[in-house]
Protein backbone atom coordinates (compact mmCIF):
# COMPACT_ATOMS: atom_id res chain seq x y z
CA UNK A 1 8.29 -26.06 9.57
CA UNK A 2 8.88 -28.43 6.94
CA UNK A 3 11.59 -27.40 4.16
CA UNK A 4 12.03 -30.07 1.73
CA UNK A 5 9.87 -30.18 -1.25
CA UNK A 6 8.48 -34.03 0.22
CA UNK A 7 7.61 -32.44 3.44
CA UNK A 8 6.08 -29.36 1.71
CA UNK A 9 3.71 -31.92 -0.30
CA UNK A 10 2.61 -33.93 2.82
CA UNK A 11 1.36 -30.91 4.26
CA UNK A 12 -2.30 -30.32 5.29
CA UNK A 13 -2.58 -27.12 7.46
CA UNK A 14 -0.82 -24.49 8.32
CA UNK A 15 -0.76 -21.49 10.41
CA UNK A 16 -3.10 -18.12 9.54
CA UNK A 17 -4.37 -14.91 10.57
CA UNK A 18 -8.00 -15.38 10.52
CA UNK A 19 -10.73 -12.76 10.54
CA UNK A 20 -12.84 -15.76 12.17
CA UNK A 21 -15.47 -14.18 13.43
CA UNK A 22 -17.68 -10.55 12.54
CA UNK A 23 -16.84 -8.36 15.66
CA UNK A 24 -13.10 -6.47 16.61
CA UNK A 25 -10.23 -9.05 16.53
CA UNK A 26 -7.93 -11.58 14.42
CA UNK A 27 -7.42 -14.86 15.50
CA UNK A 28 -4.56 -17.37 14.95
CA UNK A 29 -5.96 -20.34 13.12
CA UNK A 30 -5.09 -24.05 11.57
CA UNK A 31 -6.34 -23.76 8.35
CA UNK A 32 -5.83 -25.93 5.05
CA UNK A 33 -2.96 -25.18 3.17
CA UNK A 34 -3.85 -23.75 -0.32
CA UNK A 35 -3.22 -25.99 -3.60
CA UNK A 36 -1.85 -23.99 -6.67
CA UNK A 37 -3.64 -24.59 -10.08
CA UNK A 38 -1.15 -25.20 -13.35
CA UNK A 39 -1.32 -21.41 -13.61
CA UNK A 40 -0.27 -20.67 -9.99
CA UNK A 41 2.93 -19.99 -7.69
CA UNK A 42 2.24 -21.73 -3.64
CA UNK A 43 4.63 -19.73 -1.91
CA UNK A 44 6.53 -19.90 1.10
CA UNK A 45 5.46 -16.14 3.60
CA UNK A 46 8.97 -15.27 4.96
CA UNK A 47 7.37 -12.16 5.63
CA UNK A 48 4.66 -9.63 6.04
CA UNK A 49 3.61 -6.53 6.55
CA UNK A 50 0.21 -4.18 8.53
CA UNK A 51 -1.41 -2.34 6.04
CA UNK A 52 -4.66 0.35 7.22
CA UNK A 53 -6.88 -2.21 5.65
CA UNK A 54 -5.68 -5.00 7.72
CA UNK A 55 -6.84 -2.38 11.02
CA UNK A 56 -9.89 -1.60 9.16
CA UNK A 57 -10.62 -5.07 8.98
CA UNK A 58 -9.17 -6.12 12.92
CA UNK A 59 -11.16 -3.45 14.25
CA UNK A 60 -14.17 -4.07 12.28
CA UNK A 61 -15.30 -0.87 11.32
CA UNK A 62 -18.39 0.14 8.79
CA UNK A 63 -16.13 -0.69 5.79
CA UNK A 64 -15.02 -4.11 7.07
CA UNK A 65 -18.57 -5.22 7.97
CA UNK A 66 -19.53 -4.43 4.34
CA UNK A 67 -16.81 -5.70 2.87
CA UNK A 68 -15.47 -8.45 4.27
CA UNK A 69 -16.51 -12.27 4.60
CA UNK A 70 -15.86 -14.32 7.31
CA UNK A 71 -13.97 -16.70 8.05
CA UNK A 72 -11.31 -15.21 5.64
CA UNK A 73 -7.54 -15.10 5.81
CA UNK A 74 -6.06 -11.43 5.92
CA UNK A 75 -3.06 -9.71 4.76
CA UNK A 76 -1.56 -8.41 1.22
CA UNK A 77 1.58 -7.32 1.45
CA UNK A 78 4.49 -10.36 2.21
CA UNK A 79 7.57 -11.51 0.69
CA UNK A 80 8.48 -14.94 0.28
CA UNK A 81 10.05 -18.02 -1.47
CA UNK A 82 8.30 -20.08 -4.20
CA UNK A 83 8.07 -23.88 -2.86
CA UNK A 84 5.70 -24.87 -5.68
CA UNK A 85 4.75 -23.99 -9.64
CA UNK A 86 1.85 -24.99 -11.91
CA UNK A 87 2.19 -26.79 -14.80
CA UNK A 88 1.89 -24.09 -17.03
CA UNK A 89 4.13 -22.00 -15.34
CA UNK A 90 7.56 -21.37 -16.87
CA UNK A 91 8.94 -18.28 -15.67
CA UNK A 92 9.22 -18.84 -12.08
CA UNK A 93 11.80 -22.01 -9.83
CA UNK A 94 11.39 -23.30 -6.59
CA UNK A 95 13.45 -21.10 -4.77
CA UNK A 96 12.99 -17.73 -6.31
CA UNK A 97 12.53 -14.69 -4.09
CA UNK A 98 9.20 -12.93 -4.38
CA UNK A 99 6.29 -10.93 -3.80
CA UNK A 100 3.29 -10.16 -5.88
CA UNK A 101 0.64 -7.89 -6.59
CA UNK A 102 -2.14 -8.69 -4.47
CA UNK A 103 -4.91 -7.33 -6.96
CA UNK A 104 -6.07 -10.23 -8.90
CA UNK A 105 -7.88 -9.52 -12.32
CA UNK A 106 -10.45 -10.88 -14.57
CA UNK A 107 -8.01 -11.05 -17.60
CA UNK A 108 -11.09 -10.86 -19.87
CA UNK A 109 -12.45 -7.52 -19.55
CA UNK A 110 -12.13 -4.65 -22.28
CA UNK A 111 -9.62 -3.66 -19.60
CA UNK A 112 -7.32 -6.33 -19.31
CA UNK A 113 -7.27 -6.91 -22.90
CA UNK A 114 -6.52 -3.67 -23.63
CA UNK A 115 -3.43 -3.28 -21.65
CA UNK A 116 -4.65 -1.42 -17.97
CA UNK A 117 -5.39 -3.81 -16.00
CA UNK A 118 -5.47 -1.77 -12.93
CA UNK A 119 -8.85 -0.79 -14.19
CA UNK A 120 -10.48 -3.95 -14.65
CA UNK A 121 -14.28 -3.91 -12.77
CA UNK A 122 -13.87 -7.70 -11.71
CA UNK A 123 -10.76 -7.35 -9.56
CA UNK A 124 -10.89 -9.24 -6.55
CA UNK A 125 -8.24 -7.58 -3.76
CA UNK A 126 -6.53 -10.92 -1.58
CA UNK A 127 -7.21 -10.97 2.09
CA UNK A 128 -9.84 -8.53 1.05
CA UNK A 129 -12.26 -10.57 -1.09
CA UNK A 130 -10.34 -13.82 -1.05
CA UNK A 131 -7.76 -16.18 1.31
CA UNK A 132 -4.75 -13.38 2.12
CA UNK A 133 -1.18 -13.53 2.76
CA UNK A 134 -1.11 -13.74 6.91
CA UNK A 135 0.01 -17.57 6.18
CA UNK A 136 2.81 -19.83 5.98
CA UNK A 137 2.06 -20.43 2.28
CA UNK A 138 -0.16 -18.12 -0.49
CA UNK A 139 -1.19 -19.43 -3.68
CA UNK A 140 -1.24 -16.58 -6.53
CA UNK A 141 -1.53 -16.89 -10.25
CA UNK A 142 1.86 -16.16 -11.96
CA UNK A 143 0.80 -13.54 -13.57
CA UNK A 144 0.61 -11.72 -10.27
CA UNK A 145 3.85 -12.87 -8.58
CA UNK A 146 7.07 -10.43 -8.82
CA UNK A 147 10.45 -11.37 -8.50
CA UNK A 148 12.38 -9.50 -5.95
CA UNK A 149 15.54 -7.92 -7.29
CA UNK A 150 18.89 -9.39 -5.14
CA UNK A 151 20.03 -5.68 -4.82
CA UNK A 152 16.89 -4.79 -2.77
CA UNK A 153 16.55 -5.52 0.92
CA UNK A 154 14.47 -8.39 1.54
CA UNK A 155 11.97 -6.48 3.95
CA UNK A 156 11.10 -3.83 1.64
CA UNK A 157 9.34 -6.09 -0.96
CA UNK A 158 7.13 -6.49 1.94
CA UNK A 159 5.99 -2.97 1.52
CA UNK A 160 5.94 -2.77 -1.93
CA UNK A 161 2.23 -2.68 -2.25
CA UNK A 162 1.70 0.68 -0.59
CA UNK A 163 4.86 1.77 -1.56
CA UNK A 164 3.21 0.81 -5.16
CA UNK A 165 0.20 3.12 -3.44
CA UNK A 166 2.45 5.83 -3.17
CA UNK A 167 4.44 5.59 -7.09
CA UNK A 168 1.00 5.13 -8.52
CA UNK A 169 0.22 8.05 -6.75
CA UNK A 170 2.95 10.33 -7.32
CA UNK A 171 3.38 9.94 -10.91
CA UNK A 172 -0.14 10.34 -11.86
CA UNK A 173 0.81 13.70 -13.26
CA UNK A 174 4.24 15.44 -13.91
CA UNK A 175 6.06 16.44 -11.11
CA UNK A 176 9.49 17.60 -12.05
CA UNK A 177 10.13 21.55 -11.38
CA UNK A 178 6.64 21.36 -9.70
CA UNK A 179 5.08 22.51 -6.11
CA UNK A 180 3.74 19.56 -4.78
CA UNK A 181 1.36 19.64 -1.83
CA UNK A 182 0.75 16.07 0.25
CA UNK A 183 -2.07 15.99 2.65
CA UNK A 184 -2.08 13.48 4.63
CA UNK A 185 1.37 11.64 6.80
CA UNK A 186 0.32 8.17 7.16
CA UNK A 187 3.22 6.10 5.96
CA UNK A 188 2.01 6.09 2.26
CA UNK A 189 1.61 10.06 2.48
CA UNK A 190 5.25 10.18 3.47
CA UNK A 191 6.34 7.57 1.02
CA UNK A 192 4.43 10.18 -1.72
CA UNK A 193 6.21 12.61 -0.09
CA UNK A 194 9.46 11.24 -1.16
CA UNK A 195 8.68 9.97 -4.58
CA UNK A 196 7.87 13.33 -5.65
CA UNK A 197 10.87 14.62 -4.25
CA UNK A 198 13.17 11.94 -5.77
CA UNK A 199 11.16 12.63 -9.05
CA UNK A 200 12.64 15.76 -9.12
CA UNK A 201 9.57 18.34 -8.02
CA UNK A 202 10.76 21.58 -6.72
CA UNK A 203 8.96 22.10 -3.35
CA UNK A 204 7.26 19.29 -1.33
CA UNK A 205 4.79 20.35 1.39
CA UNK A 206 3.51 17.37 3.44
CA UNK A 207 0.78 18.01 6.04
CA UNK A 208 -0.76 16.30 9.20
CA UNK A 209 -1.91 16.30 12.53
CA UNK A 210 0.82 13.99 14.25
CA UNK A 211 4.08 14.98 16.13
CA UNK A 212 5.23 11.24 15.63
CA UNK A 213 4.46 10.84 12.11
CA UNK A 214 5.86 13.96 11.61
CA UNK A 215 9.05 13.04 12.80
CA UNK A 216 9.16 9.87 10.82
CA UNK A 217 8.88 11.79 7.96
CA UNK A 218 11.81 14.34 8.61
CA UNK A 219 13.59 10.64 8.65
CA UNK A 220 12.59 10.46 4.98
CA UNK A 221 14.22 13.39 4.16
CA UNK A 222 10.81 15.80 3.97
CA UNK A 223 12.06 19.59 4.91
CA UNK A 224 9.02 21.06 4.37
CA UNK A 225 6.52 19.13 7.26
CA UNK A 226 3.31 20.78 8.66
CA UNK A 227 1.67 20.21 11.61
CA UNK A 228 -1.97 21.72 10.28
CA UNK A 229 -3.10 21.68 13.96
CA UNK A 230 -0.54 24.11 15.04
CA UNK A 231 -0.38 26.04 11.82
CA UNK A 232 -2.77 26.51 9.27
CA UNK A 233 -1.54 25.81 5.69
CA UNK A 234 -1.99 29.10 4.00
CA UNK A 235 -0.18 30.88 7.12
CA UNK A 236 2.74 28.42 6.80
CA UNK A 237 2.91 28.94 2.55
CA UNK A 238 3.73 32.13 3.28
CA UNK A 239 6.62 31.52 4.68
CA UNK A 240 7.95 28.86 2.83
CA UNK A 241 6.84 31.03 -0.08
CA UNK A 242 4.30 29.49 -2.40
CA UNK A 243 1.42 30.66 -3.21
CA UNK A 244 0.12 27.64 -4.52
CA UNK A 245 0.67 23.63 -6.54
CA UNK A 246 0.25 22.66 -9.62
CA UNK A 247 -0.25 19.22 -8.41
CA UNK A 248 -2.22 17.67 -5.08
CA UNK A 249 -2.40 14.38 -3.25
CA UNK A 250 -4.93 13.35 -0.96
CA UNK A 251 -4.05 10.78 1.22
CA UNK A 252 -5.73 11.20 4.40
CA UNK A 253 -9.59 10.62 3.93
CA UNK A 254 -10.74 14.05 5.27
CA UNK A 255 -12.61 16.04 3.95
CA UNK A 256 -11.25 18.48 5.73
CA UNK A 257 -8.32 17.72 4.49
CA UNK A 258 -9.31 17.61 0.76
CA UNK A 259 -10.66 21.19 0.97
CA UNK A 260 -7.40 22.49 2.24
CA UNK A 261 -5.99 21.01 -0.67
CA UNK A 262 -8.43 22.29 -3.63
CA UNK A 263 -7.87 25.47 -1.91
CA UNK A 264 -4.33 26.20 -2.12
CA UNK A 265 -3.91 24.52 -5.43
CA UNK A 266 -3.11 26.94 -8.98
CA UNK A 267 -5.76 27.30 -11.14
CA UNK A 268 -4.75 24.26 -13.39
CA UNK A 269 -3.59 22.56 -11.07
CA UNK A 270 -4.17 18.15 -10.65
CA UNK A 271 -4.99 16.66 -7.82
CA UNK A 272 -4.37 12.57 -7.24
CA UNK A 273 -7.38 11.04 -4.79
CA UNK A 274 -5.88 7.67 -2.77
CA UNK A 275 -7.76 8.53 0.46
CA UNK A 276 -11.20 7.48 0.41
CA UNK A 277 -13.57 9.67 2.38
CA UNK A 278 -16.54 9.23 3.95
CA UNK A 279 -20.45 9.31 2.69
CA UNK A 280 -21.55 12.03 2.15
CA UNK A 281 -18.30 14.49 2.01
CA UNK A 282 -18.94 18.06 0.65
CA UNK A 283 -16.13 19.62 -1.21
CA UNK A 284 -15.63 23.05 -3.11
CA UNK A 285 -17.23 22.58 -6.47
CA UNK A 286 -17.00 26.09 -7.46
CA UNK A 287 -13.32 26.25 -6.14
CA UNK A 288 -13.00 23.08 -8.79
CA UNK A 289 -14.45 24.26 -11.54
CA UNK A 290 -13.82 27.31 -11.97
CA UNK A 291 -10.47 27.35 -10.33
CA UNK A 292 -10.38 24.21 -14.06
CA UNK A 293 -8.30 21.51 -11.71
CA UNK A 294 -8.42 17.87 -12.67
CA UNK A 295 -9.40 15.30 -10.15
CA UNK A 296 -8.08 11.56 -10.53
CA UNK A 297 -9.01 8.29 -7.98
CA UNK A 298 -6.24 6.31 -7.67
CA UNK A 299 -6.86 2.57 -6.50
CA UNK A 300 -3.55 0.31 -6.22
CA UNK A 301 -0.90 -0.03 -8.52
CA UNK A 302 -0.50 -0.11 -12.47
CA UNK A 303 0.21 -3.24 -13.54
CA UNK A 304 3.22 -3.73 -13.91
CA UNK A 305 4.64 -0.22 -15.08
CA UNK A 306 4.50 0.64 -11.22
CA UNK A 307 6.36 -2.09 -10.31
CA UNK A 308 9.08 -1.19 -12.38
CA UNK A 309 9.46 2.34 -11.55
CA UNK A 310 8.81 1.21 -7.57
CA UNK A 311 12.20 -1.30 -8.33
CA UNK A 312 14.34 1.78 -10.41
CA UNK A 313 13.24 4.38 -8.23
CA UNK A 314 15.24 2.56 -4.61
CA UNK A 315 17.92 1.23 -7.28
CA UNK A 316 18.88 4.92 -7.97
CA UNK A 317 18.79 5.98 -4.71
CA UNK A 318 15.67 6.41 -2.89
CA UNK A 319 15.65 5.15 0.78
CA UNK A 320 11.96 4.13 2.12
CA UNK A 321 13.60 2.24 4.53
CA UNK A 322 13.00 4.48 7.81
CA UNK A 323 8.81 3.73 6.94
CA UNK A 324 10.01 0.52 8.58
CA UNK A 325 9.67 1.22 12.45
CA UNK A 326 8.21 -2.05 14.22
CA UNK A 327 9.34 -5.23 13.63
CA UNK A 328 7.34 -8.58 15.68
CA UNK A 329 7.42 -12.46 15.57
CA UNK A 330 4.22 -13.57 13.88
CA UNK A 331 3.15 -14.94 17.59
CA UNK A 332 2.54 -11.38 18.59
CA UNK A 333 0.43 -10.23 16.29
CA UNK A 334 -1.63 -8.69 18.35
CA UNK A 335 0.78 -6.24 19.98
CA UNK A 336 1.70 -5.64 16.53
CA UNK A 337 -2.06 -4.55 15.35
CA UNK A 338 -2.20 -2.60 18.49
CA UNK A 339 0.78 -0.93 17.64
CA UNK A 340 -0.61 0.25 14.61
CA UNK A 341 -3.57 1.20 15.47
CA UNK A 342 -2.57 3.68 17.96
CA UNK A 343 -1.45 5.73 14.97
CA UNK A 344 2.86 5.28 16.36
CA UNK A 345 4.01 3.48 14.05
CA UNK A 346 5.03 3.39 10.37
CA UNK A 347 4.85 0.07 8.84
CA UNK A 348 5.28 -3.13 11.09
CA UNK A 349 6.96 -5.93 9.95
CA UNK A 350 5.64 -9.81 11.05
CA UNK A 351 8.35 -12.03 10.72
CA UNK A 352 6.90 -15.34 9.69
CA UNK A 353 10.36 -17.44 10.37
CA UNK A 354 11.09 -18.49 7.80
């Protein structure tokens, strides 16, 4: 592909992963190359990573069919190089390393003008509700573009955004000298997992029905892993001994899952929701109300205070880098999806080749 900034500005098309058409699949397509606006970055995708979304969206499921538009480009979480800035843009060069924060925002709202934008009601997710990052090139306003850190391994900005999940997460309520109990071990469960620890909380449980994901998250450095299909929680407390957590996160979606969580927290206790379960899920209202614990959604990232701790937190030692466990050319995409759909994988890199 074309390097120089003449080449770059000839350009018409490009490569993409398309959500062309409203049934299970993604398909590799020629599509226009985007044009940045005086407020906008066009970058360069070196490259990118699966998220759960991407699957909901390549398999098609209830969500995806309400949710998404076709033909739309996929994909949120990439790193790459800026090739191109707007006129009004000042604090980015060609050549800068970056990523971005793929939730784009109304910057009008009471919201945004009151400094949390991570809670604006016009947010529009990209490869979600508008052209994605599965591409050679992504244009995003500047606002939303972050600039990697040279200190940082290039292939971790490309997990950034659920890594971002899993800070956001983490810190929604002290932690330090805390029991913290994580339900659910997808690969933003186990990143949780590990924030908390590195925050300083005293115990970490981490629970789940895998053997694989399990494993991956011993790699992370979790000692206290259960397998909730061999053992049941309270049983395993017992001998870890606690006898309950002053703080909760749900990250698996079950309801199931949630209920073994209200019911092994401390009266008092808080409890972080980032797994988003299905119609109609009962839970114990009793157990919440009179057992006084605090319930908070969590949807993305706050902008940009996550960001910052996501950055200090692997500068002072935190290692996400075993959440990393696939790696593919962009040209097998399809294995890759496969891959992570069959629930044996952490997060999958698609090199771009850049």
């Amino acid at each position: 592909m074309p390097k120089k900034q003449e080449d770059i500005d000839t350009m018409d098309t490009m490569k993409a992963l398309v959500k062309k058409l409203p049934e299970k699949g993604i398909w590799m397509e020629c599509v226009p190359v985007p044009v940045p606006g005086d407020g906008d970055v066009l970058i360069r995708i070196k490259k990118t990573s699966i998220c759960g979304t991407d699957v909901h969206i390549y398999q098609w499921d209830d969500w995806a069919r309400r949710t998404i538009k076709t033909p739309m480009v996929i994909g949120h979480e990439f790193v790459g190089e800026v090739v191109k800035v707007g006129s009004r843009v000042t604090d980015f060069k060609i050549g800068d390393k970056v990523s971005g924060e793929g939730h784009i925002v109304c910057g009008k709202c009471k919201q945004c003008l009151t400094g949390v934008q991570h809670l604006c009601p016009y947010t529009k997710g990209i490869g979600v509700n508008m052209d994605g990052a599965f591409a050679e090139y992504l244009v995003m306003p500047a606002t939303n573009v972050w600039r990697c850190a040279p200190d940082i391994a290039e292939e971790l900005y490309c997990v950034f955004d659920p890594y971002g999940n899993a800070v956001h997460s983490a810190l929604s309520f002290p932690v330090a000298g805390e029991d913290v109990l994580v339900v659910g071990h997808g690969p933003i469960g186990i990143m949780s997992a590990a924030v908390c620890m590195h925050a300083g909380a005293r115990n970490v449980v981490l629970t789940g029905r895998s053997v694989y994901r399990s494993e991956l998250a011993k790699k992370l450095g979790i000692k206290h892993m259960i397998n909730t299909s061999e053992t049941p929680l309270k049983e395993a407390l017992k001998d870890i001994g606690i006898d309950g957590f002053a703080v909760g996160l749900e990250m698996s979606g079950s309801e199931a899952g949630l209920n073994d969580l209200i019911s092994n927290m401390q009266n008092g206790g808080k409890i972080a929701l980032l797994g988003v379960l299905s119609d109609g899920a009962a839970i114990d209202w009793d157990r919440v109300v009179f057992g006084m614990l605090t319930l908070k959604g969590i949807y993305g990232r706050e902008m940009y205070d996550t960001w910052y701790k996501m950055t200090a937190f692997i500068q002072s030692g935190l290692d996400i880098s075993p959440i990393i466990t696939h790696r593919f050319g962009v040209d097998d995409y399809q294995e890759a999806f496969e891959t992570m759909a069959s629930g044996k994988s952490g997060k999958i890199i698609l090199d771009w080749g850049k």
